[in-house]
Structures are given as structure tokens and as C-alpha cells.
C-alpha atoms as a PDB file:
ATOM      1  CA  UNK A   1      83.063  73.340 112.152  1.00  0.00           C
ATOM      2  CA  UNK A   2      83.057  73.240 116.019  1.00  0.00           C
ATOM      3  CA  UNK A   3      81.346  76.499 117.031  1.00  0.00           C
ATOM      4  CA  UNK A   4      81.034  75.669 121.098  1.00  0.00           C
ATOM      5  CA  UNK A   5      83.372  78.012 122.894  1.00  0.00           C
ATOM      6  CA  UNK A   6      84.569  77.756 126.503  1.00  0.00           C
ATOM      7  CA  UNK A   7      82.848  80.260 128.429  1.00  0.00           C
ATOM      8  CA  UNK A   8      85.800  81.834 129.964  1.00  0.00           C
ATOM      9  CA  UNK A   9      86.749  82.539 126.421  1.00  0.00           C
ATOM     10  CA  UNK A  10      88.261  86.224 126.099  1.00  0.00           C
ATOM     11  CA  UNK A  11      87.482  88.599 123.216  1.00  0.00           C
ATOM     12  CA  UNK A  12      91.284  88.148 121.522  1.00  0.00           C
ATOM     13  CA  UNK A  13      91.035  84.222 121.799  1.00  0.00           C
ATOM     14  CA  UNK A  14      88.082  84.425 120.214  1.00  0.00           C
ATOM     15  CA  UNK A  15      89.399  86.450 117.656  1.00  0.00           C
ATOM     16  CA  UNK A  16      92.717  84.349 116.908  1.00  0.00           C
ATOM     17  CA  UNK A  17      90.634  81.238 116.833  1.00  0.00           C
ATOM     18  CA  UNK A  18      88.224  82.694 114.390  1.00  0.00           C
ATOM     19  CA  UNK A  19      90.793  84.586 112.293  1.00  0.00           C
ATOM     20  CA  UNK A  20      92.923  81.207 112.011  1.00  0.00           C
ATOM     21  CA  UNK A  21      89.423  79.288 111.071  1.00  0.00           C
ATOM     22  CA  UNK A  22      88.250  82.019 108.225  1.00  0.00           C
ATOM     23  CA  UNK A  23      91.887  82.512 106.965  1.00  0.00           C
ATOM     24  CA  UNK A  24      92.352  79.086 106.566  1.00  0.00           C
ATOM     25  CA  UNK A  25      89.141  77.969 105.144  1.00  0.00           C
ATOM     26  CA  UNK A  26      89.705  81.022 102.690  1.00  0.00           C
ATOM     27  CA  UNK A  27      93.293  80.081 101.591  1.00  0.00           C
ATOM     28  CA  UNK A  28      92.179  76.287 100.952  1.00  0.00           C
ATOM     29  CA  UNK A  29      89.116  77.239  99.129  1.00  0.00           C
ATOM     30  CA  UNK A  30      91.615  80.000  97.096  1.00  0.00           C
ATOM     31  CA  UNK A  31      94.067  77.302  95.894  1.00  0.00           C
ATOM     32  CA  UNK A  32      91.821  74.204  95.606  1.00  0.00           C
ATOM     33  CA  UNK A  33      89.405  76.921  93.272  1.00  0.00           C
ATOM     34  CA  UNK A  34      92.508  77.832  91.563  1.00  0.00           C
ATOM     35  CA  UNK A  35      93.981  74.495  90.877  1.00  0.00           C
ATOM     36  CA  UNK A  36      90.765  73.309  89.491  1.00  0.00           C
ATOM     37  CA  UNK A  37      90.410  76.440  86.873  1.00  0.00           C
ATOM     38  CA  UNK A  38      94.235  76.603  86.082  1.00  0.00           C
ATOM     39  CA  UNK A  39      95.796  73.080  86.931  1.00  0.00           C
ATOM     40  CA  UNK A  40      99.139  75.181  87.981  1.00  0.00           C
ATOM     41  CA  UNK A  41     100.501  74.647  90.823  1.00  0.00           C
ATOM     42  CA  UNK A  42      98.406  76.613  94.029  1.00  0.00           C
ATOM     43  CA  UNK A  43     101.485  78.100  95.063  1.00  0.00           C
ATOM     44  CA  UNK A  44     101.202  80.859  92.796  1.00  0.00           C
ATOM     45  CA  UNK A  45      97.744  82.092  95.025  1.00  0.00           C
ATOM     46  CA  UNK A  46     100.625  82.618  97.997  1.00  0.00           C
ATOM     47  CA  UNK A  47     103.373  84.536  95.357  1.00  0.00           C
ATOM     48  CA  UNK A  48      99.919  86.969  93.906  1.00  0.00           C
ATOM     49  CA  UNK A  49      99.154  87.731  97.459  1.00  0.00           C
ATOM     50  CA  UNK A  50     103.195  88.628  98.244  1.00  0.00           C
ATOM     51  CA  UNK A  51     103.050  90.664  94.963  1.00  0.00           C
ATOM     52  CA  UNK A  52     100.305  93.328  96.243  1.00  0.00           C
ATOM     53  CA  UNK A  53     103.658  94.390  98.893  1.00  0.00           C
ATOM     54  CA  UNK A  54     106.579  93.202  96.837  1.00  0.00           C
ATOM     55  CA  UNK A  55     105.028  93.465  92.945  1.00  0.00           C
ATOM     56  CA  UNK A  56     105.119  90.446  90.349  1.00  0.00           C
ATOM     57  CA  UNK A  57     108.712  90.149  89.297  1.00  0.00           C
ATOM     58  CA  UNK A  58     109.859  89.749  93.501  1.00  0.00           C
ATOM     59  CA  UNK A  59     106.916  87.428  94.692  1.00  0.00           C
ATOM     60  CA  UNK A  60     106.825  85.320  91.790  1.00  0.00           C
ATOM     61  CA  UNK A  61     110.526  84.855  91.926  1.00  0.00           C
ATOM     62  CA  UNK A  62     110.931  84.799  95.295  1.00  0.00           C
ATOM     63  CA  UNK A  63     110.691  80.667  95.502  1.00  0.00           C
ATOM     64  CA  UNK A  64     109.381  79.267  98.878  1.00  0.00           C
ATOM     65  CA  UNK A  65     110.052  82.388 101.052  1.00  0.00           C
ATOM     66  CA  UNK A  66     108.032  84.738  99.122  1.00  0.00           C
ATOM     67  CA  UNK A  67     105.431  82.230  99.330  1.00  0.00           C
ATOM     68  CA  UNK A  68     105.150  82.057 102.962  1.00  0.00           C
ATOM     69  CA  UNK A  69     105.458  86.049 103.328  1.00  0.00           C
ATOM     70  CA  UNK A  70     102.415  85.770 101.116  1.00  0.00           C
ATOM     71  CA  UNK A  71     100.600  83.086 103.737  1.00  0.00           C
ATOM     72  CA  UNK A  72     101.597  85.550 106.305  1.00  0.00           C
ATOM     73  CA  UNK A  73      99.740  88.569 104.471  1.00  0.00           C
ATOM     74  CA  UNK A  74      97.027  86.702 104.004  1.00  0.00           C
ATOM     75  CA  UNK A  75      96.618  85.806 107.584  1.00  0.00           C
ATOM     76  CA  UNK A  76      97.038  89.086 108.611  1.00  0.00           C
ATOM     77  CA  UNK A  77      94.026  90.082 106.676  1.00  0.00           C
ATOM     78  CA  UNK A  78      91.611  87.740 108.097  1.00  0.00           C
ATOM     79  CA  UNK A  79      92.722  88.776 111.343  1.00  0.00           C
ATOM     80  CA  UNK A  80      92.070  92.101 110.472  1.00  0.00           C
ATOM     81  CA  UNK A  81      88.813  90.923 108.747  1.00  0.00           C
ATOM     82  CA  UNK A  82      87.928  89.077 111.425  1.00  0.00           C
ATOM     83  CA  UNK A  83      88.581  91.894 114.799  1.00  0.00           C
ATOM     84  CA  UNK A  84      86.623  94.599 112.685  1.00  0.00           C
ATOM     85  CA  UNK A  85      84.069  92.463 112.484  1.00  0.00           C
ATOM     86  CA  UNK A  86      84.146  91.243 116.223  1.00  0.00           C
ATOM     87  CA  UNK A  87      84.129  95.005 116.802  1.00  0.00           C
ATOM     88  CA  UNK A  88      81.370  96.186 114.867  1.00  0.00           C
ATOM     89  CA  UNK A  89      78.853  93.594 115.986  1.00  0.00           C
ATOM     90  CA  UNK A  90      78.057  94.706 119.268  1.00  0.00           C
ATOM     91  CA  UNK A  91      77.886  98.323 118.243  1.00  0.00           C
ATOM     92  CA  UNK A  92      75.828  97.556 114.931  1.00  0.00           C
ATOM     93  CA  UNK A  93      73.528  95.290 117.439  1.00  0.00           C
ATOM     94  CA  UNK A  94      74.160  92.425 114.399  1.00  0.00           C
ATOM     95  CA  UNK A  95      72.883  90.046 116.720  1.00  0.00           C
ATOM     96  CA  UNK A  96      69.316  90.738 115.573  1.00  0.00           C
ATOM     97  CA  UNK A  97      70.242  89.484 111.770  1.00  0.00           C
ATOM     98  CA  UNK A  98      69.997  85.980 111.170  1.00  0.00           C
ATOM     99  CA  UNK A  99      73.703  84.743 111.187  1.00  0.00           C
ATOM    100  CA  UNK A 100      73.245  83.222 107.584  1.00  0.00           C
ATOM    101  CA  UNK A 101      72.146  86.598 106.205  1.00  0.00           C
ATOM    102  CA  UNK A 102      75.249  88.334 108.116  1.00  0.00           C
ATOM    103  CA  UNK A 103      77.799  85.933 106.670  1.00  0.00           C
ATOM    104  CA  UNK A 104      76.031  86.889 103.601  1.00  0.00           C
ATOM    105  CA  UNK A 105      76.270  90.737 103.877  1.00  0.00           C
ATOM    106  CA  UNK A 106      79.714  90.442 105.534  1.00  0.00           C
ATOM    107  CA  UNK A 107      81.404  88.367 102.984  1.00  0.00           C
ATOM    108  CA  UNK A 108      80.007  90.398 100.329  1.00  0.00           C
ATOM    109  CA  UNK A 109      81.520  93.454 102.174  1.00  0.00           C
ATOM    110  CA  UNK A 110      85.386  91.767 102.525  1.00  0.00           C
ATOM    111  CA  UNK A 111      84.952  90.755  98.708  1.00  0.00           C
ATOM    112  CA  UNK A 112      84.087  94.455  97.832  1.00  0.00           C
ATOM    113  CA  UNK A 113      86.928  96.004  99.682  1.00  0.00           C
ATOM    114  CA  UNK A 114      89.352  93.276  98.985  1.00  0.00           C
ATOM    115  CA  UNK A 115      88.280  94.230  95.063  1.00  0.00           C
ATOM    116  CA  UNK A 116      87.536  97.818  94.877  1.00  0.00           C
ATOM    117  CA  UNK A 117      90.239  99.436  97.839  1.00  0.00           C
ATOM    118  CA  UNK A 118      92.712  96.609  98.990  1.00  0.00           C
ATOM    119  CA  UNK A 119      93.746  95.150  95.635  1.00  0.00           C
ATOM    120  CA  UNK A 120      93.912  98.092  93.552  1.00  0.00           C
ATOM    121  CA  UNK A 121      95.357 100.267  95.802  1.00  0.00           C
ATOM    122  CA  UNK A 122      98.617  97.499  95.996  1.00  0.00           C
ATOM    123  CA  UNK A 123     101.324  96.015  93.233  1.00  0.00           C
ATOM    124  CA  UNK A 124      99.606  93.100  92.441  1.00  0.00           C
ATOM    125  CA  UNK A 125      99.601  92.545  89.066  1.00  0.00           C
ATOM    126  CA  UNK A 126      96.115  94.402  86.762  1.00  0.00           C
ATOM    127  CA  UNK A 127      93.310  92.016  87.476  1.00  0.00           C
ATOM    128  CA  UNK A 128      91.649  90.237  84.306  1.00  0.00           C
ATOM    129  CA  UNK A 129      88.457  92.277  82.780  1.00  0.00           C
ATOM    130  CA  UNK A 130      85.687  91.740  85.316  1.00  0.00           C
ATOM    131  CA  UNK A 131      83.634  88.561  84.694  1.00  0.00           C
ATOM    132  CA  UNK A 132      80.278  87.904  86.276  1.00  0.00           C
ATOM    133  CA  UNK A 133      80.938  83.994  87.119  1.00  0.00           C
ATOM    134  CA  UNK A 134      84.351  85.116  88.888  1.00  0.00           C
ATOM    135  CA  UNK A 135      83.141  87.566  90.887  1.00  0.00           C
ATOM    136  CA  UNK A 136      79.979  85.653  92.114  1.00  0.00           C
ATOM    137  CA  UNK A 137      82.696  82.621  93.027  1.00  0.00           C
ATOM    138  CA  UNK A 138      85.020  84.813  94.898  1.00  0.00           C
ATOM    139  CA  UNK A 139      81.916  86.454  96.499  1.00  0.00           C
ATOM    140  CA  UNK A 140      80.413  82.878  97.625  1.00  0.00           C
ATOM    141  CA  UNK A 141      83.898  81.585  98.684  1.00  0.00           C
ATOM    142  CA  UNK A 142      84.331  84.488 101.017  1.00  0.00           C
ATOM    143  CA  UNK A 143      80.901  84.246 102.467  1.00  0.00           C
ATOM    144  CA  UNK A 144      81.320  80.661 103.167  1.00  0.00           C
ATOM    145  CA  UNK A 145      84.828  81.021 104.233  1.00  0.00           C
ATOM    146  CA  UNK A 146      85.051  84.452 106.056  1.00  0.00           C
ATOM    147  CA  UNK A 147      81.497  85.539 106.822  1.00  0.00           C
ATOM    148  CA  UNK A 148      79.958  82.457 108.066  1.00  0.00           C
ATOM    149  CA  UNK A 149      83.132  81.709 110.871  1.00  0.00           C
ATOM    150  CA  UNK A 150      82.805  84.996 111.530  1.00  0.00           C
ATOM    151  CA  UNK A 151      78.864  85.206 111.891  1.00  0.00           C
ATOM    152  CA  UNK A 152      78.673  81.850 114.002  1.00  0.00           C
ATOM    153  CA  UNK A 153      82.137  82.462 116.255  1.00  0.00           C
ATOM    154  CA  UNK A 154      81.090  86.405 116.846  1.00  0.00           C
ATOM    155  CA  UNK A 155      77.888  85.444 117.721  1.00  0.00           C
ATOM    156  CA  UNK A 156      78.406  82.877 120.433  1.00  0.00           C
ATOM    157  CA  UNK A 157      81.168  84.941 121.795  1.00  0.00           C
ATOM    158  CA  UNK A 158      78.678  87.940 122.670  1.00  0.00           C
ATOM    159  CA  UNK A 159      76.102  85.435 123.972  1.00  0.00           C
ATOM    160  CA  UNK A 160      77.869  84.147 126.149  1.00  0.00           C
ATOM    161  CA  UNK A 161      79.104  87.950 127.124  1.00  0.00           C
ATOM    162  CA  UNK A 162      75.699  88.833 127.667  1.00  0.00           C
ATOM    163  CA  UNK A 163      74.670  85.480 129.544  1.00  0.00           C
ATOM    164  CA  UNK A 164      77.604  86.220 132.177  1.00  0.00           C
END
């Protein structure tokens, strides 16, 4: 992952190119992770995330255009993922955390409200009884995915901000 940034780099660039970079290193990790412990087709990752607005029986029927309504709601989470977190570091002074143990803390943050608020609170279909080995994979996936773009590309931004 390229993690220079142009200097004249403004704080929504820097969010769009970091929300694209999480958001898509989450959705490939989401469907390679579920192709390997399924074998069906990755698809369905897009048609769950379309069912937390349109429920089960719409996004899963919905063929390739419920699909891509789900790509788009999961985009739109990492951005918002992603400009929280741009606007809590500054305040929060993360800067003085080590940016492995922020991409720690901050994917292990998205995976508890994506689990415990974001999830619940929409029509996707009941989640299966909580397993240990699931949970710790969805937690590492979104601290390597989410966290650590957002750690690294956050923290060059305001360097550079305060180098100016």
C-alpha cells in the first residue's frame, strides 16, 4: 500500500482516497473470507449488505442491481468510517499512539458498532449464535482492512498539516 501523499493534499481527498482504499480492501477480504468458508458464490456478501435497507427476500432476489446497491452501502460506510476517524484524530491527539496499536483499537471499534448498533438495528437477516473464531476473524479483517489505511493515511495527512 502506497502511503506517500502529495503535500497539497486536502482533507476530503484524503478522505476519498482512504475511504476507497479501506472499503475496498474490506469488501475483498469479506468475499474472498466468505468464499473460502462457504464456496458460494461472494455475491451473496453484496445482497446481505443490501438486505440491512431492503431485508432478505428484496436483496437476495434482487439479481445484479441489488448487488451493486449493496457495494454502494458498503462504500458509504467506510467513507463514513473513514471521515469520523479523520475527524477524531486531531481532537483525540491519536498521533501520540503508535499507528499499529490505533488500527488495532480502531478496527476493533468499527467491528463493535458494525455488530452491536449498525447490524442489529437494520433488516439484515438474525446473525448466527456468536462464535469466538468468527468474531476474532471479522475483528482482524477490519483492523487490517479499515484501521490500518486509516491509521497510516490519517496520520501522514496531519503531518504534513502540521509540517506546513
Amino acid at each position: 500500500m502506497n502511503t506517500t501523499q502529495d503535500p497539497s493534499e486536502t482533507f476530503g481527498s484524503s478522505v476519498l482516497k482512504t475511504g476507497f482504499i479501506a472499503g475496498s480492501l474490506d469488501i475483498i477480504a469479506a468475499c474472498v473470507s466468505f468464499y473460502i468458508s462457504t464456496g458460494k458464490n461472494p455475491i451473496l456478501v453484496l445482497n446481505y449488505v443490501a438486505s440491512g435497507v431492503f431485508g432478505k427476500a428484496d436483496a437476495y432476489a434482487g439479481g445484479t442491481g441489488m448487488a451493486l446497491l449493496g457495494l454502494l452501502f458498503h462504500y458509504l460506510i467506510a467513507y463514513l468510517f473513514t471521515f469520523f476517524f479523520f475527524m477524531i484524530y486531531p481532537t483525540l491527539k491519536l498521533e501520540r499512539l503508535n499507528k499499529f496499536i490505533l488500527a488495532f483499537i480502531y478496527g476493533l471499534f468499527v467491528w463493535t458498532v458494525m455488530n452491536k448498533i449498525i447490524v442489529p438495528l437494520s433488516n439484515t437477516p438474525p446473525p448466527p449464535p456468536f462464535q469466538w473464531q468468527a468474531a476474532i476473524k471479522g475483528m482482524l479483517i477490519l483492523v487490517v482492512m479499515i484501521g490500518l489505511p486509516n491509521s497510516l493515511r490519517a496520520g501522514k495527512y496531519y503531518a504534513k498539516k502540521r509540517s506546513i
